[in-house]
PDB file of N, CA and C in Angstrom:
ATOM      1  N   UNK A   1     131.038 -56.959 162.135  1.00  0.00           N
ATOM      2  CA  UNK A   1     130.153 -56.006 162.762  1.00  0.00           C
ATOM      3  C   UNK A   1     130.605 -55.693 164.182  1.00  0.00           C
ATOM      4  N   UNK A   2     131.203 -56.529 164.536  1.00  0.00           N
ATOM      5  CA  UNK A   2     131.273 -56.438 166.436  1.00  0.00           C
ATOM      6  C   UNK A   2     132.513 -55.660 166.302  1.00  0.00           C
ATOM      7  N   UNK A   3     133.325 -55.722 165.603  1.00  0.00           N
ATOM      8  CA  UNK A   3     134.929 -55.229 164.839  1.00  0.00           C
ATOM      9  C   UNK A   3     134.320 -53.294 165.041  1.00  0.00           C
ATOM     10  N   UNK A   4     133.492 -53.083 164.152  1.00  0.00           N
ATOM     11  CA  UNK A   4     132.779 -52.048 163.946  1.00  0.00           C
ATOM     12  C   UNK A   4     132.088 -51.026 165.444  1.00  0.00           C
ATOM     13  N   UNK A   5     131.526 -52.205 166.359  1.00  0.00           N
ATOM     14  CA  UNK A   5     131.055 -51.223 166.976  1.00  0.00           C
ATOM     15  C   UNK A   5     132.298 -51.214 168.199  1.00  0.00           C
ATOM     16  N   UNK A   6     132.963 -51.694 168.424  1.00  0.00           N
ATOM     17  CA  UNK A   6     134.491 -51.703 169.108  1.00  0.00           C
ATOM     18  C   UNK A   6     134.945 -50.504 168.716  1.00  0.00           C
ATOM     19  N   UNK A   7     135.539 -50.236 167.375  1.00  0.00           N
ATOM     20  CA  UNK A   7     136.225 -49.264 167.280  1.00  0.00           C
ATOM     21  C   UNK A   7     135.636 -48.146 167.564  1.00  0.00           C
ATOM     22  N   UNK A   8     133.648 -48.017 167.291  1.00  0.00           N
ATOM     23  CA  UNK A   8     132.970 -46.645 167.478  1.00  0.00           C
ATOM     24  C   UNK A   8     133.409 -46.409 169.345  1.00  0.00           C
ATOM     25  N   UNK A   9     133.195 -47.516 169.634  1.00  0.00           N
ATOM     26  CA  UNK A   9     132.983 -47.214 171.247  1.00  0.00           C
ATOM     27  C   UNK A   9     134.870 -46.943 171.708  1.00  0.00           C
ATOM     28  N   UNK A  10     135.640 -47.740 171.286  1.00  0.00           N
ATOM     29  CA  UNK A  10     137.000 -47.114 171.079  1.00  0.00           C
ATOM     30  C   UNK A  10     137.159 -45.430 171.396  1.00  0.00           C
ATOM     31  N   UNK A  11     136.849 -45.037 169.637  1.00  0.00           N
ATOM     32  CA  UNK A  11     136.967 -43.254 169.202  1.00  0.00           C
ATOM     33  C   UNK A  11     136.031 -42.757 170.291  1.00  0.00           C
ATOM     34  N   UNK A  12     134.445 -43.148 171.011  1.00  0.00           N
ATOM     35  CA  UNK A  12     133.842 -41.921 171.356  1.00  0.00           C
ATOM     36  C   UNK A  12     134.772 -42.030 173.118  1.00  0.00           C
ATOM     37  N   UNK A  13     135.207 -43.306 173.743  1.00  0.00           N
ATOM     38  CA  UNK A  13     136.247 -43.222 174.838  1.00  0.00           C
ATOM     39  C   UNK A  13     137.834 -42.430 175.076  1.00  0.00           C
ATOM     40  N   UNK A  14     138.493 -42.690 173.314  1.00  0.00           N
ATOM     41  CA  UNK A  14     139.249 -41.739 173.519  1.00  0.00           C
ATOM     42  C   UNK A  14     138.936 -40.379 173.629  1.00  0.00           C
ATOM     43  N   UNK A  15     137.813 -39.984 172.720  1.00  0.00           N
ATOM     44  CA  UNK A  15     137.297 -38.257 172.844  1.00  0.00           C
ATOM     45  C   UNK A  15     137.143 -38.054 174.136  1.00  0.00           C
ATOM     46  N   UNK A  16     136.359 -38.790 174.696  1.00  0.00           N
ATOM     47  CA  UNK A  16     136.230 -38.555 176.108  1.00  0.00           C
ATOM     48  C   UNK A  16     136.982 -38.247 177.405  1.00  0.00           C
ATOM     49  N   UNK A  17     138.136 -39.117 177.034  1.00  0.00           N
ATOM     50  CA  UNK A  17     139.597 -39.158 178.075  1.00  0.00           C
ATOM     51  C   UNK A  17     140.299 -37.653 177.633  1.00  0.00           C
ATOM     52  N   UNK A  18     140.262 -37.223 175.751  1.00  0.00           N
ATOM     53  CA  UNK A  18     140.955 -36.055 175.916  1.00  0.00           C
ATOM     54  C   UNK A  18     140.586 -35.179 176.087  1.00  0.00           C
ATOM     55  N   UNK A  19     138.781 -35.217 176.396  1.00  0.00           N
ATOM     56  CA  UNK A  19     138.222 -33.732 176.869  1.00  0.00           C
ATOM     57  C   UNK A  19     138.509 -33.500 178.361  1.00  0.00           C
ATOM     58  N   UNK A  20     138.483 -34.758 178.962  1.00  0.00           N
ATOM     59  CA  UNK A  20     138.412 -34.734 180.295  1.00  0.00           C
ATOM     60  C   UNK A  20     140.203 -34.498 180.563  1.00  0.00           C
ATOM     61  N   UNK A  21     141.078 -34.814 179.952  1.00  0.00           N
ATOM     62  CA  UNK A  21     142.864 -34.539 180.236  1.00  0.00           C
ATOM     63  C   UNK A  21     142.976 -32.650 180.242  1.00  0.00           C
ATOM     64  N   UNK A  22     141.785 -32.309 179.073  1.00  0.00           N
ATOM     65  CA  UNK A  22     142.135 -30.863 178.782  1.00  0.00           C
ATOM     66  C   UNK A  22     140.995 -29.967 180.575  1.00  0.00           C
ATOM     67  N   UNK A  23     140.508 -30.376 180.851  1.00  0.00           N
ATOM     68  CA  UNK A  23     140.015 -30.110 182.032  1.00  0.00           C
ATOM     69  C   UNK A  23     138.171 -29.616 181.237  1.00  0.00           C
ATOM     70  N   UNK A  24     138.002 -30.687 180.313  1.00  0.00           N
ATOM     71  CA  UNK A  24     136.686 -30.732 179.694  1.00  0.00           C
ATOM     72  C   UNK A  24     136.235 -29.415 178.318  1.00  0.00           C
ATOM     73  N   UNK A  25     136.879 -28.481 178.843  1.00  0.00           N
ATOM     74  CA  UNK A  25     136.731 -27.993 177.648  1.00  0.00           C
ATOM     75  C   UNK A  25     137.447 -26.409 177.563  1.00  0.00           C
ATOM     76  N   UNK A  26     137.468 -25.851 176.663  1.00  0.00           N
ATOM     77  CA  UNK A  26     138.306 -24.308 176.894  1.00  0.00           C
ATOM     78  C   UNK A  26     137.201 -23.364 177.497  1.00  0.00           C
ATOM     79  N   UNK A  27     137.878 -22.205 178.414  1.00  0.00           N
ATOM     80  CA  UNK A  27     137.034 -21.205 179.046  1.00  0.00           C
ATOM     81  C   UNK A  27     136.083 -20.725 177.806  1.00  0.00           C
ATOM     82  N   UNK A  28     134.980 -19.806 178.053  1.00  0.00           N
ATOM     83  CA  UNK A  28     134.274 -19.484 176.382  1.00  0.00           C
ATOM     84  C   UNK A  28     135.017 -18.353 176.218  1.00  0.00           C
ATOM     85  N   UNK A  29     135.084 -18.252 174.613  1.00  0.00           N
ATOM     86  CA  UNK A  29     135.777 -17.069 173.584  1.00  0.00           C
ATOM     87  C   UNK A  29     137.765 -17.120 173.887  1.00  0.00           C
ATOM     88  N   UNK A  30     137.885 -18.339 174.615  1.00  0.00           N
ATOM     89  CA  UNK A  30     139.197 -18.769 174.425  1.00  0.00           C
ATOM     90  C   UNK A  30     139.487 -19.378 173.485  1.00  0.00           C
ATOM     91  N   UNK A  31     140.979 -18.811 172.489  1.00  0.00           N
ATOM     92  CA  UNK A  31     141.624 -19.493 171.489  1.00  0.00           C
ATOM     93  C   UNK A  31     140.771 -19.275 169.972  1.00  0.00           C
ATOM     94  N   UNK A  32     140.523 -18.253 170.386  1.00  0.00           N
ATOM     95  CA  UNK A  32     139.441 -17.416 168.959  1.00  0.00           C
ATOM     96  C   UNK A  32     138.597 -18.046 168.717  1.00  0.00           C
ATOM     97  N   UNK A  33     137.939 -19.508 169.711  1.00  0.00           N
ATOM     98  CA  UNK A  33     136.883 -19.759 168.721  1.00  0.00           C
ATOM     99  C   UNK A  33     135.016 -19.086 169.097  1.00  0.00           C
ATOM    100  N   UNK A  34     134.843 -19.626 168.313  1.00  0.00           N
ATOM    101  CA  UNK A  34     133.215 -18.435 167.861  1.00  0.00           C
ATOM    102  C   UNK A  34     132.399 -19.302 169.225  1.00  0.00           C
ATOM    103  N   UNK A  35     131.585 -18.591 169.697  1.00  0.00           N
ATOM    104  CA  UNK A  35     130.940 -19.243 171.129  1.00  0.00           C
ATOM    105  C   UNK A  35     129.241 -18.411 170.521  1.00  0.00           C
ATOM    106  N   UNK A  36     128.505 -19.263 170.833  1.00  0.00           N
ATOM    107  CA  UNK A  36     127.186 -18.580 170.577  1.00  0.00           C
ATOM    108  C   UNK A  36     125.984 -19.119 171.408  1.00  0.00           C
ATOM    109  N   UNK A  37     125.002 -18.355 172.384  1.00  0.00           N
ATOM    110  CA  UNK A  37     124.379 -18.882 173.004  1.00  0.00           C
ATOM    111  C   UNK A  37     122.818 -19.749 172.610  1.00  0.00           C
ATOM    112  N   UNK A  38     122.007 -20.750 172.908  1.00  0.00           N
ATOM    113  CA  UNK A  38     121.265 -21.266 172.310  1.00  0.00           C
ATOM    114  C   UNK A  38     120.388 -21.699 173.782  1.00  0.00           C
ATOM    115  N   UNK A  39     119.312 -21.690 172.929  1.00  0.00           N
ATOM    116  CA  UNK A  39     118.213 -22.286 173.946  1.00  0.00           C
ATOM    117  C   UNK A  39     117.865 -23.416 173.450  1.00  0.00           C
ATOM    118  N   UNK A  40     117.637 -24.141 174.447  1.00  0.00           N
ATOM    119  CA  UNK A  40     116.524 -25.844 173.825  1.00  0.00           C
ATOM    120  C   UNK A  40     115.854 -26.286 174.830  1.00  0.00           C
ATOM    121  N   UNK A  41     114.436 -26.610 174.255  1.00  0.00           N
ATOM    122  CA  UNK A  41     113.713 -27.448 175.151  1.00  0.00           C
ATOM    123  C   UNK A  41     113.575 -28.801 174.594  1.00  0.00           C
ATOM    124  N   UNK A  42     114.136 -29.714 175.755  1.00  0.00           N
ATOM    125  CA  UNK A  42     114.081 -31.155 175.775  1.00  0.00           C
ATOM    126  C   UNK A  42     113.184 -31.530 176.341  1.00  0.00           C
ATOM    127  N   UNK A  43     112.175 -32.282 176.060  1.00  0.00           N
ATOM    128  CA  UNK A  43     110.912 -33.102 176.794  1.00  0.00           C
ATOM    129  C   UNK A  43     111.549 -34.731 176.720  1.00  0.00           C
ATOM    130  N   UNK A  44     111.529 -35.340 178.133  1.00  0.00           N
ATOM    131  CA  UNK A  44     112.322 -36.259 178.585  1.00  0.00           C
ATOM    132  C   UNK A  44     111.597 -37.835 177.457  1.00  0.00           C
ATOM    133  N   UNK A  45     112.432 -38.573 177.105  1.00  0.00           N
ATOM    134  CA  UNK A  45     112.064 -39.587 176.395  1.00  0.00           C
ATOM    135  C   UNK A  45     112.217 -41.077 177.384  1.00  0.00           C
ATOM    136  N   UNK A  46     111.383 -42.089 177.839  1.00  0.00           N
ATOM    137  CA  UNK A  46     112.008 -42.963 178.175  1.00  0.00           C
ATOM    138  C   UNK A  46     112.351 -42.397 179.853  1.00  0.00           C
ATOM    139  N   UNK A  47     112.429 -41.417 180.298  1.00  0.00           N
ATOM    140  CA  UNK A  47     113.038 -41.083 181.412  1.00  0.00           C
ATOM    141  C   UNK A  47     114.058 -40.165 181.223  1.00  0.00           C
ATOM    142  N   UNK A  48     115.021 -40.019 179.869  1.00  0.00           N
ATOM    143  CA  UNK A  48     116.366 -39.964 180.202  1.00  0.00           C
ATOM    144  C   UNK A  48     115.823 -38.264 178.695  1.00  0.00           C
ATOM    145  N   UNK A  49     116.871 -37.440 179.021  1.00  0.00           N
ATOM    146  CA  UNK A  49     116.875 -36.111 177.914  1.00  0.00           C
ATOM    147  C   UNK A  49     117.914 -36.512 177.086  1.00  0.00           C
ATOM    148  N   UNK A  50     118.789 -37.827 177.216  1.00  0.00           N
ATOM    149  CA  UNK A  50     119.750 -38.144 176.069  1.00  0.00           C
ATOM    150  C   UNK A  50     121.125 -37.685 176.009  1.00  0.00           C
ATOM    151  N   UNK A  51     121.658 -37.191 177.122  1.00  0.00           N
ATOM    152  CA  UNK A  51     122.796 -36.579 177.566  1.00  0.00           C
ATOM    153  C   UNK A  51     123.639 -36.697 178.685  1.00  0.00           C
ATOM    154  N   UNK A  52     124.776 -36.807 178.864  1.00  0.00           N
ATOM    155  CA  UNK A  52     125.561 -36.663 180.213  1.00  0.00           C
ATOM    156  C   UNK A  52     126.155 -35.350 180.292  1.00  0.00           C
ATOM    157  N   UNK A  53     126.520 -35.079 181.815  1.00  0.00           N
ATOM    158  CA  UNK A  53     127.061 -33.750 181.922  1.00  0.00           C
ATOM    159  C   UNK A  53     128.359 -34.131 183.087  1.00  0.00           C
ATOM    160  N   UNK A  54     129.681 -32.838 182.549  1.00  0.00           N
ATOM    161  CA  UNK A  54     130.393 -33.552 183.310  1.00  0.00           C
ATOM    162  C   UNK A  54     130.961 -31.923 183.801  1.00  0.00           C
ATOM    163  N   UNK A  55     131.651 -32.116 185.214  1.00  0.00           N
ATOM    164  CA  UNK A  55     132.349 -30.570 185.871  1.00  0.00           C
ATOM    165  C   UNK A  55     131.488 -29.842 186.813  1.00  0.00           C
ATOM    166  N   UNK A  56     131.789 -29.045 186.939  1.00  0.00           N
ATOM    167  CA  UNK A  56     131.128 -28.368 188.287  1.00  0.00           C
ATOM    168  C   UNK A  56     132.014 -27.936 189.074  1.00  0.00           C
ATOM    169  N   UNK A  57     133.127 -28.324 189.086  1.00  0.00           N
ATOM    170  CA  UNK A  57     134.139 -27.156 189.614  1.00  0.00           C
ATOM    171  C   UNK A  57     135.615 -26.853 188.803  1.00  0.00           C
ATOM    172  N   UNK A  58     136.504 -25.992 189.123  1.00  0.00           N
ATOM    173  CA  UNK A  58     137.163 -25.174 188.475  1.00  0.00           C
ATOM    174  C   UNK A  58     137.968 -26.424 188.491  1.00  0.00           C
ATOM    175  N   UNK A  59     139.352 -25.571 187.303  1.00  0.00           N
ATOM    176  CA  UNK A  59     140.489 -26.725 186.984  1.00  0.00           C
ATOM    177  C   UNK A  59     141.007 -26.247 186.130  1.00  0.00           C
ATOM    178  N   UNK A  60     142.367 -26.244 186.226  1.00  0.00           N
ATOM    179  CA  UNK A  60     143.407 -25.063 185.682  1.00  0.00           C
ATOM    180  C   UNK A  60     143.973 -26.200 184.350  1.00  0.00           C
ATOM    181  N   UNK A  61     143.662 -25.126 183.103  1.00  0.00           N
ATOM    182  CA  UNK A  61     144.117 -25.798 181.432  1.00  0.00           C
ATOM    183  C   UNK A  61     145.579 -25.659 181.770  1.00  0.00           C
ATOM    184  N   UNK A  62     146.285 -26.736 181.605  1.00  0.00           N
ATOM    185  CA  UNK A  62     147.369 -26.553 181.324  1.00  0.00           C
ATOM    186  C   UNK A  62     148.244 -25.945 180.271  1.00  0.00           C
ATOM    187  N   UNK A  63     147.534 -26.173 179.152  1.00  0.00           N
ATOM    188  CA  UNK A  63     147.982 -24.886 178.049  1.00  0.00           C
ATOM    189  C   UNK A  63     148.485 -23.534 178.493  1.00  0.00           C
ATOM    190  N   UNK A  64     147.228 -22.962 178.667  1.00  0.00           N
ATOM    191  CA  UNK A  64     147.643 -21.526 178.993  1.00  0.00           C
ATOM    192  C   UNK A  64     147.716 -21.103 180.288  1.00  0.00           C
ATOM    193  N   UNK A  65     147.681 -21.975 181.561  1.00  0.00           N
ATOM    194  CA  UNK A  65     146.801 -21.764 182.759  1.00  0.00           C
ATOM    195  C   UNK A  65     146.362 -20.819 183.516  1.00  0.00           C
ATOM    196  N   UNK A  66     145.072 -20.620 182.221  1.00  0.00           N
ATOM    197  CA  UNK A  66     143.752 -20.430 182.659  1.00  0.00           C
ATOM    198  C   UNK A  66     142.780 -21.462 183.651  1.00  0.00           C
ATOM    199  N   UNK A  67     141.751 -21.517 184.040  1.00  0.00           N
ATOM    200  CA  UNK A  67     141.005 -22.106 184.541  1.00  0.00           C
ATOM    201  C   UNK A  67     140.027 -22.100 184.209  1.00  0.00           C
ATOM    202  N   UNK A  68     139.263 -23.333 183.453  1.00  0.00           N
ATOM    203  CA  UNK A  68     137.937 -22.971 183.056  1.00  0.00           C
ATOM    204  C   UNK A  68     137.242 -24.391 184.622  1.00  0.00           C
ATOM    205  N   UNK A  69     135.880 -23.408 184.521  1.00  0.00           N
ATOM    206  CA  UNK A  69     134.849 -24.151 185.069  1.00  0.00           C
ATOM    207  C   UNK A  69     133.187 -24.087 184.559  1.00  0.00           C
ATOM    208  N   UNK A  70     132.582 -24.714 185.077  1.00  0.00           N
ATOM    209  CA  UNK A  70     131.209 -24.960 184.373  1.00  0.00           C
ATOM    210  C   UNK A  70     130.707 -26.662 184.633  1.00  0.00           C
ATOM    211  N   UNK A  71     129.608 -26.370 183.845  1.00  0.00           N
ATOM    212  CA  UNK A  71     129.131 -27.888 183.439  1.00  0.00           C
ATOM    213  C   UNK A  71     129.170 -27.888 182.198  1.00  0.00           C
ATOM    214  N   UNK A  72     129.454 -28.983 181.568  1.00  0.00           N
ATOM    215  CA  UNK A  72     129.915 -29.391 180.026  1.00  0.00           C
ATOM    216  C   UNK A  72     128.987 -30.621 179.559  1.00  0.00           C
ATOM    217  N   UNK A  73     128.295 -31.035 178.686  1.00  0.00           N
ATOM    218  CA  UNK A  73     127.824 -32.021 177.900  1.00  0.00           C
ATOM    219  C   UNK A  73     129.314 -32.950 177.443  1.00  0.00           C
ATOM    220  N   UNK A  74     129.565 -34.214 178.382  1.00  0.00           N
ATOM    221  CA  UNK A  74     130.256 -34.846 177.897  1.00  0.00           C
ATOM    222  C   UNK A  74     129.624 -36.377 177.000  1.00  0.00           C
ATOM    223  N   UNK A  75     128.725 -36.254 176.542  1.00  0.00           N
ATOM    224  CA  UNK A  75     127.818 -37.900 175.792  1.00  0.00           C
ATOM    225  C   UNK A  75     126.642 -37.480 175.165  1.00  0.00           C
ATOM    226  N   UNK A  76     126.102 -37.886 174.040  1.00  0.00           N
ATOM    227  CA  UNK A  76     124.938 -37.530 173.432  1.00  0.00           C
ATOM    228  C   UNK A  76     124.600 -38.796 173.175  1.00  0.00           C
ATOM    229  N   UNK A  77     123.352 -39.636 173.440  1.00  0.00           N
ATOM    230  CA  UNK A  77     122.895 -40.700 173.021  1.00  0.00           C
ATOM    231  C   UNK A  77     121.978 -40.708 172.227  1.00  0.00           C
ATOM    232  N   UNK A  78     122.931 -41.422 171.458  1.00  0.00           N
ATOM    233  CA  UNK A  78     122.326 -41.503 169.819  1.00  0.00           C
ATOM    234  C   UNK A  78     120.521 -41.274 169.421  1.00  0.00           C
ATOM    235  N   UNK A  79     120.008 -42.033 170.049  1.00  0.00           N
ATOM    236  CA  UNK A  79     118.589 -41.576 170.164  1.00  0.00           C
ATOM    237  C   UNK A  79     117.900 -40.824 170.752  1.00  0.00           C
ATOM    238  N   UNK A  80     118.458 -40.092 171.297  1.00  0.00           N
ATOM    239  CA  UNK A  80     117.899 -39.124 172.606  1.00  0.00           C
ATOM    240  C   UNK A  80     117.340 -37.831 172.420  1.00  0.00           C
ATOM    241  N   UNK A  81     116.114 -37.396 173.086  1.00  0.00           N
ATOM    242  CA  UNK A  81     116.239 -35.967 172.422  1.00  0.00           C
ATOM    243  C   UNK A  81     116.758 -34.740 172.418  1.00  0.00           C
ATOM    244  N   UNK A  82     118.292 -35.123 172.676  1.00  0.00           N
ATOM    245  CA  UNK A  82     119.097 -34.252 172.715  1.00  0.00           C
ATOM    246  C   UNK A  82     119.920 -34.276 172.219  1.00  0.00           C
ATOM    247  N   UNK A  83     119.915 -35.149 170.953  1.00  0.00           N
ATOM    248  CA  UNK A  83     120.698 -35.615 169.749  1.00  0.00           C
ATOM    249  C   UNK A  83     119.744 -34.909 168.561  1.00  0.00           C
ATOM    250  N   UNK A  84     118.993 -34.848 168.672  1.00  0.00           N
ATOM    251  CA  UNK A  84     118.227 -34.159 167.323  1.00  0.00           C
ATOM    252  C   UNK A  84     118.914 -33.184 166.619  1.00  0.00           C
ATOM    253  N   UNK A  85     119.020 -32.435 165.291  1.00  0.00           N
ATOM    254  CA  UNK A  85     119.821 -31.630 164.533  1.00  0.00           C
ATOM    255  C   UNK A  85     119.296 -30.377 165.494  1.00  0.00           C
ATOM    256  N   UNK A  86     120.390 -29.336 165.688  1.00  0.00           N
ATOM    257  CA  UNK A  86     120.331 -28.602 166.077  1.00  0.00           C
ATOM    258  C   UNK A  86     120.684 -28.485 167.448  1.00  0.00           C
ATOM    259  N   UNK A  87     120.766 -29.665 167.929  1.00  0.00           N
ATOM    260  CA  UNK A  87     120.888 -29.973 169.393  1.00  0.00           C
ATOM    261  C   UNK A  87     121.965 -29.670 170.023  1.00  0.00           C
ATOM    262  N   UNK A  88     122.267 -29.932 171.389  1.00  0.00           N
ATOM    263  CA  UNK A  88     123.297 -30.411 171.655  1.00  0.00           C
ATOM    264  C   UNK A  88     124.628 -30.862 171.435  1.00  0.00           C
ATOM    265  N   UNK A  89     125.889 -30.380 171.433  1.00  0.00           N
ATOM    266  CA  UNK A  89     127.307 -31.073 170.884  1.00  0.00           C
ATOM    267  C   UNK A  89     127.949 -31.701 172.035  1.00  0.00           C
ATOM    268  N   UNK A  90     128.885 -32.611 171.894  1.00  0.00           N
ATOM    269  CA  UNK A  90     129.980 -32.656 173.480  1.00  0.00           C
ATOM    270  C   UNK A  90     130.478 -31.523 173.292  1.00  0.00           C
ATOM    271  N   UNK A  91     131.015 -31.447 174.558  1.00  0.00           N
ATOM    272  CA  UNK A  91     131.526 -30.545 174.846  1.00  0.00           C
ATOM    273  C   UNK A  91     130.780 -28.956 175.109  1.00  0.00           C
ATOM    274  N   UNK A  92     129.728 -28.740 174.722  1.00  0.00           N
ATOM    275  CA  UNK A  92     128.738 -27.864 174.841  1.00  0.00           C
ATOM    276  C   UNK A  92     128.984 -27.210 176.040  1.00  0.00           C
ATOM    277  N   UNK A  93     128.314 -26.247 176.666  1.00  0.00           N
ATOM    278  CA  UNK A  93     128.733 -25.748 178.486  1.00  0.00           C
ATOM    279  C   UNK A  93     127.120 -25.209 178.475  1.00  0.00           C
ATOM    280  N   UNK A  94     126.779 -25.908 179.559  1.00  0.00           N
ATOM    281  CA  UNK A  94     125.727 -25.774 180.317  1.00  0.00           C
ATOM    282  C   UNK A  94     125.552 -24.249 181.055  1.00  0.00           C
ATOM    283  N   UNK A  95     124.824 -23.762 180.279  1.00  0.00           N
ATOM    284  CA  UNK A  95     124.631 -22.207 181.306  1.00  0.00           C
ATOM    285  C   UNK A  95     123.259 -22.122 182.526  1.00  0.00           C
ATOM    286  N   UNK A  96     122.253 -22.641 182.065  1.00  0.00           N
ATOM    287  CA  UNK A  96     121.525 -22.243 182.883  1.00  0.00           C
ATOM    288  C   UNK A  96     119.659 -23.624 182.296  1.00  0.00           C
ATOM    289  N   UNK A  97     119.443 -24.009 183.615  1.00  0.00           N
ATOM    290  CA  UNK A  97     118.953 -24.706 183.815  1.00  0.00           C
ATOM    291  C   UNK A  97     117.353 -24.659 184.273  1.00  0.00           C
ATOM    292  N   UNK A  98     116.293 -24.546 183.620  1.00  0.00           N
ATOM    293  CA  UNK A  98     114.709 -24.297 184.056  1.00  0.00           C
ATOM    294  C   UNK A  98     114.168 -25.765 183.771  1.00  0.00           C
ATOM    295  N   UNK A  99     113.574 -26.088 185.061  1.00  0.00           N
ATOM    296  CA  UNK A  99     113.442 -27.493 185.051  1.00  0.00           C
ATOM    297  C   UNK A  99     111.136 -26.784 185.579  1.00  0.00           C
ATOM    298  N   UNK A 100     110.530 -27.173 184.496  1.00  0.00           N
ATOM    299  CA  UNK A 100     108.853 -27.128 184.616  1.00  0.00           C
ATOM    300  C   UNK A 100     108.242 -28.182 185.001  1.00  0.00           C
ATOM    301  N   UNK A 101     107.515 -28.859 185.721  1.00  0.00           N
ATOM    302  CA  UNK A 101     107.026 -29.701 185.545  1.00  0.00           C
ATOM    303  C   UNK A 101     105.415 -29.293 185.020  1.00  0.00           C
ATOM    304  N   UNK A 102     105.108 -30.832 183.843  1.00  0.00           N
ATOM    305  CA  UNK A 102     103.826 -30.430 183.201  1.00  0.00           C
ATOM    306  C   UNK A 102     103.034 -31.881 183.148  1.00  0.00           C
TER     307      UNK A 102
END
């Protein structure tokens, strides 16, 4: 079992190192892929909405060099409510932020 959760925590560290090598993620509608915008409301669980975010300033892809910037969803925790179907992916890009209090 301990074998098991090693390797999970392994794979989700390497994903992590190669989003962050590629400068977190491609500009949007770069490299043909399909980009589509979504809304979600997260009501905080525990304190926490179940997510990390990583970027905030520019940084040139070495691929093509372009430069993408933004904020990006780099972690989804497993229980969080921002893991729910429909939710949240890594790598996701943060557009715009309405914070209510209720």
């Amino acid at each position: 079992m301990t074998a098991l959760r090693y390797q999970k925590k392994f794979t989700e560290y390497s994903a992590r190192l190669d989003s962050l090598s590629r400068c977190v993620a491609a500009p949007p509608g770069g490299k043909g892929e399909e980009t589509k915008s979504l809304t979600l409301v997260l009501h905080r669980d525990s304190g926490s909405l179940g997510f990390n975010i990583i970027g905030g300033r520019p940084c040139v892809d070495n691929q093509d060099g372009s430069s993408s910037e933004g904020i990006f969803v780099s972690k989804i925790v497993d229980s969080g409510p921002a893991a729910k179907d429909g939710g949240l992916q890594i790598h996701d890009r943060i557009i715009e932020n309405i914070q209510k209090t209720m």
